[in-house]
Protein backbone atom coordinates (compact mmCIF):
# COMPACT_ATOMS: atom_id res chain seq x y z
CA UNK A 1 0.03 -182.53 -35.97
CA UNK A 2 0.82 -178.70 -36.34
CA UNK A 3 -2.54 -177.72 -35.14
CA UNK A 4 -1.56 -180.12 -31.86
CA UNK A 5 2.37 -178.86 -31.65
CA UNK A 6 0.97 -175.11 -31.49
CA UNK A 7 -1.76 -176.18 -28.65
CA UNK A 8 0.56 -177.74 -27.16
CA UNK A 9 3.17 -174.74 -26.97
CA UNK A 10 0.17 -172.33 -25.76
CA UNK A 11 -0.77 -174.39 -23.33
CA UNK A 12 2.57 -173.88 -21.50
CA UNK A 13 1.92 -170.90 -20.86
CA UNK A 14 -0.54 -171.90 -18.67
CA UNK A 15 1.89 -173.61 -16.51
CA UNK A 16 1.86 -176.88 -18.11
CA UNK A 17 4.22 -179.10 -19.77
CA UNK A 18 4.64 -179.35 -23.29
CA UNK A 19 4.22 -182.93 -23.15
CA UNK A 20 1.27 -182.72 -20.52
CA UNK A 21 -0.46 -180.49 -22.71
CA UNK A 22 -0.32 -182.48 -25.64
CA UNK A 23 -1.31 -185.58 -23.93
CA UNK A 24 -4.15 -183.96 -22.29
CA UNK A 25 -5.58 -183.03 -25.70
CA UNK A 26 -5.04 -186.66 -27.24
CA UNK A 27 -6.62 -187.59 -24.33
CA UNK A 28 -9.74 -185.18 -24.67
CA UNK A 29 -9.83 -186.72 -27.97
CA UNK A 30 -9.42 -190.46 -27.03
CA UNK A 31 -12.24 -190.19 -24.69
CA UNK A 32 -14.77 -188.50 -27.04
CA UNK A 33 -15.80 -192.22 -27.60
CA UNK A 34 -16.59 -192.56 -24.12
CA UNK A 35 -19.69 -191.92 -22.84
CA UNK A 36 -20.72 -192.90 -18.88
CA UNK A 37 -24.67 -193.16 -18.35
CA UNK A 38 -26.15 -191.72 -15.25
CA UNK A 39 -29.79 -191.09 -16.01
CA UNK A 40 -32.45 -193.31 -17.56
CA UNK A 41 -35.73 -191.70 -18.89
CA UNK A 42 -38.50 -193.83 -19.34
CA UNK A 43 -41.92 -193.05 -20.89
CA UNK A 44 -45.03 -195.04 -22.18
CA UNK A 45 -45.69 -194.21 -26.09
CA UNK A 46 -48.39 -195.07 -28.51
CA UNK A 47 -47.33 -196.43 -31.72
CA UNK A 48 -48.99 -196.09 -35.09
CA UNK A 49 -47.79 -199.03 -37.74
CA UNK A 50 -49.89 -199.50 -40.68
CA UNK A 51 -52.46 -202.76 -41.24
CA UNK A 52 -54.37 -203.52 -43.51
CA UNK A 53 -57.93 -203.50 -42.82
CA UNK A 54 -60.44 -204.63 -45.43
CA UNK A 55 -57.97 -204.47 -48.17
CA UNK A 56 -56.88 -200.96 -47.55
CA UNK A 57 -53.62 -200.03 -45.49
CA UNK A 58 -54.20 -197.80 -42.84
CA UNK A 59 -52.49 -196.77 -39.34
CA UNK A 60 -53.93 -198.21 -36.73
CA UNK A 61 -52.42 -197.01 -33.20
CA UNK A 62 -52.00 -199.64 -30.71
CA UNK A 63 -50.71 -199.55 -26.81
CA UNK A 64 -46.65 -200.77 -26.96
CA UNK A 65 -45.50 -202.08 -23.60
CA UNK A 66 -43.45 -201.68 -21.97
CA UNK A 67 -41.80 -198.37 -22.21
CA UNK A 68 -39.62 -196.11 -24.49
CA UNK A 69 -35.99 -195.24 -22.77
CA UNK A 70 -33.69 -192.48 -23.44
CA UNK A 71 -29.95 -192.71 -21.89
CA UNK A 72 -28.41 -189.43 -20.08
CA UNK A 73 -24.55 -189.77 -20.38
CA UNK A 74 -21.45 -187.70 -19.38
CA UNK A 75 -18.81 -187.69 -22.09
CA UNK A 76 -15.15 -188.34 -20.92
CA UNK A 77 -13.28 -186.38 -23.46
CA UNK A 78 -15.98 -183.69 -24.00
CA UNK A 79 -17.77 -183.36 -20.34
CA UNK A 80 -15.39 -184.74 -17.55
CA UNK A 81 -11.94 -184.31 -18.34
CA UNK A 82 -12.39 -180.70 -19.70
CA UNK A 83 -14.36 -179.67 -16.76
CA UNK A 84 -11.24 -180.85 -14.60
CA UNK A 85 -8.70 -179.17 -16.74
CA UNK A 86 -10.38 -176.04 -16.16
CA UNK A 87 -10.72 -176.34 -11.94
CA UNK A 88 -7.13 -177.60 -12.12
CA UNK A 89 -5.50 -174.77 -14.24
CA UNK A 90 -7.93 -172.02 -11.80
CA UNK A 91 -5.93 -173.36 -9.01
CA UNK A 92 -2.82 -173.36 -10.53
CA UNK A 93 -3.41 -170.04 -12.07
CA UNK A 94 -4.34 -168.62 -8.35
CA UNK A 95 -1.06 -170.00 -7.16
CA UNK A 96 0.98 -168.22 -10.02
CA UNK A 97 -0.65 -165.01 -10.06
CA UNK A 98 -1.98 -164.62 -6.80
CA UNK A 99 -5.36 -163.75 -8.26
CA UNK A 100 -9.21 -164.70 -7.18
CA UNK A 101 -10.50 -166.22 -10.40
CA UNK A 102 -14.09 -166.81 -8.49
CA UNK A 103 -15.92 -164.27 -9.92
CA UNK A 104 -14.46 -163.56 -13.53
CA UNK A 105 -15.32 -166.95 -14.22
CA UNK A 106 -18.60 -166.78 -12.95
CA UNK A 107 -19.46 -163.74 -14.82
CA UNK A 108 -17.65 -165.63 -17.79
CA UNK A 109 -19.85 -168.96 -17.70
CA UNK A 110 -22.96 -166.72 -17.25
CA UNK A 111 -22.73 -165.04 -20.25
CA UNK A 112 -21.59 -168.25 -22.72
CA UNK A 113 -24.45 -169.97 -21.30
CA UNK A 114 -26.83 -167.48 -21.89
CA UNK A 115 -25.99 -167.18 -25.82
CA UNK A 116 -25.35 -171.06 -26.26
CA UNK A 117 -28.68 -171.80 -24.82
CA UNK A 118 -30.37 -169.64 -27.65
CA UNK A 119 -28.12 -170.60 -30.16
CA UNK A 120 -28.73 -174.81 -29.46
CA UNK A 121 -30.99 -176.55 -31.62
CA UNK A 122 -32.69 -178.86 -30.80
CA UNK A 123 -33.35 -181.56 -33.62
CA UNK A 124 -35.76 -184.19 -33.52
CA UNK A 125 -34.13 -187.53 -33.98
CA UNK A 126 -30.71 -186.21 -33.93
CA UNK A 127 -30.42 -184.99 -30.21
CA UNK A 128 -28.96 -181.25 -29.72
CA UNK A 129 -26.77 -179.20 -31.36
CA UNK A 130 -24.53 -176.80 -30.07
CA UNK A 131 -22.95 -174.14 -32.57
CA UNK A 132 -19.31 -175.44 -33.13
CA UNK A 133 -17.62 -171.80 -33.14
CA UNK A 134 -20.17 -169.39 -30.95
CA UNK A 135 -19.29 -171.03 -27.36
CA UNK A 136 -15.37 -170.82 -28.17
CA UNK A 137 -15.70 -167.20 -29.54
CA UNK A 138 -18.11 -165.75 -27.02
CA UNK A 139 -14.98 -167.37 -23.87
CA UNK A 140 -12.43 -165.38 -25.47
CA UNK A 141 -14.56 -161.90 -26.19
CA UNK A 142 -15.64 -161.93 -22.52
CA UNK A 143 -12.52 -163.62 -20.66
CA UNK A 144 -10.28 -160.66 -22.20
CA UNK A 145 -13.17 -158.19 -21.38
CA UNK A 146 -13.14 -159.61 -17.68
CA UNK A 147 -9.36 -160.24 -17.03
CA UNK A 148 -8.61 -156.55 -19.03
CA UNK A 149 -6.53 -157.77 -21.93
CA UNK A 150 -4.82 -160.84 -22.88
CA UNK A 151 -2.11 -162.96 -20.30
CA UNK A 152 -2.80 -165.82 -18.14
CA UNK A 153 -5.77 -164.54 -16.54
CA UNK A 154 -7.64 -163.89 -19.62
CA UNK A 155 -6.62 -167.40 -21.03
CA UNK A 156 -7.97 -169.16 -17.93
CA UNK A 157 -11.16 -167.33 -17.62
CA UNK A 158 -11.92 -168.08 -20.98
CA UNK A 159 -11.30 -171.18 -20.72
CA UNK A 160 -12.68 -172.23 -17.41
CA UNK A 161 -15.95 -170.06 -18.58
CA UNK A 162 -16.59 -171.29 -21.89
CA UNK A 163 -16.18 -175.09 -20.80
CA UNK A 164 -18.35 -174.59 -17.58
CA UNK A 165 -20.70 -172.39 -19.86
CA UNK A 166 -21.29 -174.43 -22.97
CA UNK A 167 -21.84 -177.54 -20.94
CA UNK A 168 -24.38 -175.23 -18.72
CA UNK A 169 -26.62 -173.74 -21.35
CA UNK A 170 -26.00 -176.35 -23.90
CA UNK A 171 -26.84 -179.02 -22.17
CA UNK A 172 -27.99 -179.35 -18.86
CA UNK A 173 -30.43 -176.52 -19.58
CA UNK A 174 -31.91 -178.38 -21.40
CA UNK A 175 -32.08 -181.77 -20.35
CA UNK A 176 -35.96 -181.21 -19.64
CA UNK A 177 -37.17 -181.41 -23.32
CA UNK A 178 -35.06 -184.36 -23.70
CA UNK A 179 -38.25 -186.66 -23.71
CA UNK A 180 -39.80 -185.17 -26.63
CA UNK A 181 -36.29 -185.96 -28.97
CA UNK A 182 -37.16 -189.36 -30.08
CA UNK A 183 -33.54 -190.26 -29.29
CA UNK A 184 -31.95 -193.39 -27.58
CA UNK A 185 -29.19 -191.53 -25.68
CA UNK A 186 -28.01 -187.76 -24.54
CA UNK A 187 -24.22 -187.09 -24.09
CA UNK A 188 -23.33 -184.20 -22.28
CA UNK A 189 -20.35 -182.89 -23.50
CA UNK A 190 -20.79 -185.87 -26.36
CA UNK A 191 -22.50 -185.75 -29.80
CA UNK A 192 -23.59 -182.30 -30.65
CA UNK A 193 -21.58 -180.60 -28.18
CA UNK A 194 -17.79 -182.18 -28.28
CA UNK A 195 -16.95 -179.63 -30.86
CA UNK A 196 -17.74 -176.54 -28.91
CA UNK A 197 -16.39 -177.65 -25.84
CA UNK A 198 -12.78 -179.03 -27.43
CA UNK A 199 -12.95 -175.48 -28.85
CA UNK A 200 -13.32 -174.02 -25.23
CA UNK A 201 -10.69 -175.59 -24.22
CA UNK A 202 -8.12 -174.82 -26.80
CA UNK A 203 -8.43 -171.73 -27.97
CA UNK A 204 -7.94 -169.82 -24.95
CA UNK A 205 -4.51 -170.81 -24.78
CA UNK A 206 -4.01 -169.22 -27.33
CA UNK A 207 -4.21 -165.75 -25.95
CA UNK A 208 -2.47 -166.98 -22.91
């Protein structure tokens, strides 16, 4: 409940209300449950179960019809709702300061995709793994570097950046090796990645 108060506060300095900033996070967090397919992959497999053949167990492969399927979601809380914080708060923050945050953020999600993409893992059986603190860390280092110091600017760069990056390089770059996973279903901005992106989207408030 601290952790949420002080969130909260920072994020009013972003031009939001206290209570609209808290409710957006309980809603990031309500809809980390919620995952929205839009993408079926479908494959044939061979299968290898063991028989027994003269007395002696052995794996024999045999043909499986009729396919093996793996799910491609979008996350609520983790892919669509912080993803519209971020153009909503550029467009508020363009209004306030008068400033073009085109570029800056650009520049921003560029650089947090590039070092999320080589930090994900990808884990056979598990799906993939985004580093919980890297993402978060990376938005703030470059959206002070780009905005010139903390303030409003930096905040929303970071966070606008490190959202649009760590869903970039963390997942959608790699949606093409989802078939070799083994997994029934890929969140984006879900499982493996909700932590990183929450992270993107609170901490730069912080410096706001």
């Amino acid at each position: 409940l601290f952790i949420l108060g002080v969130i909260g506060v920072a994020f009013t300095r972003l031009g939001l209300s206290w209570i609209t900033a808290l409710a957006l996070v309980l809603l990031i967090l309500a809809g980390s449950v919620v995952n929205i397919p839009v993408y079926r992959i479908r494959r044939d497999m061979i299968r290898a179960v063991p028989v027994d053949i003269g007395g002696t167990e052995r794996c024999a492969p045999f043909y499986v019809p009729p396919v093996w399927e793996t799910v491609i979601s979008v996350n609520l809380g983790g892919g669509i709702i912080p993803v519209g914080i971020a153009i909503y708060l550029m467009y508020q923050a363009v209004l306030l300061t008068g400033t073009a945050f085109g570029v800056p953020v650009v520049l921003s999600a560029f650089v947090v995709m590039i070092i999320t993409f080589f930090a994900t893992r990808e884990v056979a059986g598990v799906g993939i793994r985004v580093p919980f603190l890297l993402p978060s860390l990376t938005a703030l280092l470059v959206g002070v570097l780009f905005a010139g110091g903390t303030g409003l600017t930096a905040a929303v760069t970071a966070l606008a950046g490190g959202t649009l990056g760590t869903l970039a390089g963390g997942n959608l770059a790699r949606l093409g090796h989802i078939r070799d996973l083994d997994v029934p279903e890929v969140s984006i901005g879900g499982f493996g990645t909700f932590g990183a992106v929450f992270l993107c989207c609170v901490l730069p408030a912080l410096i706001a």
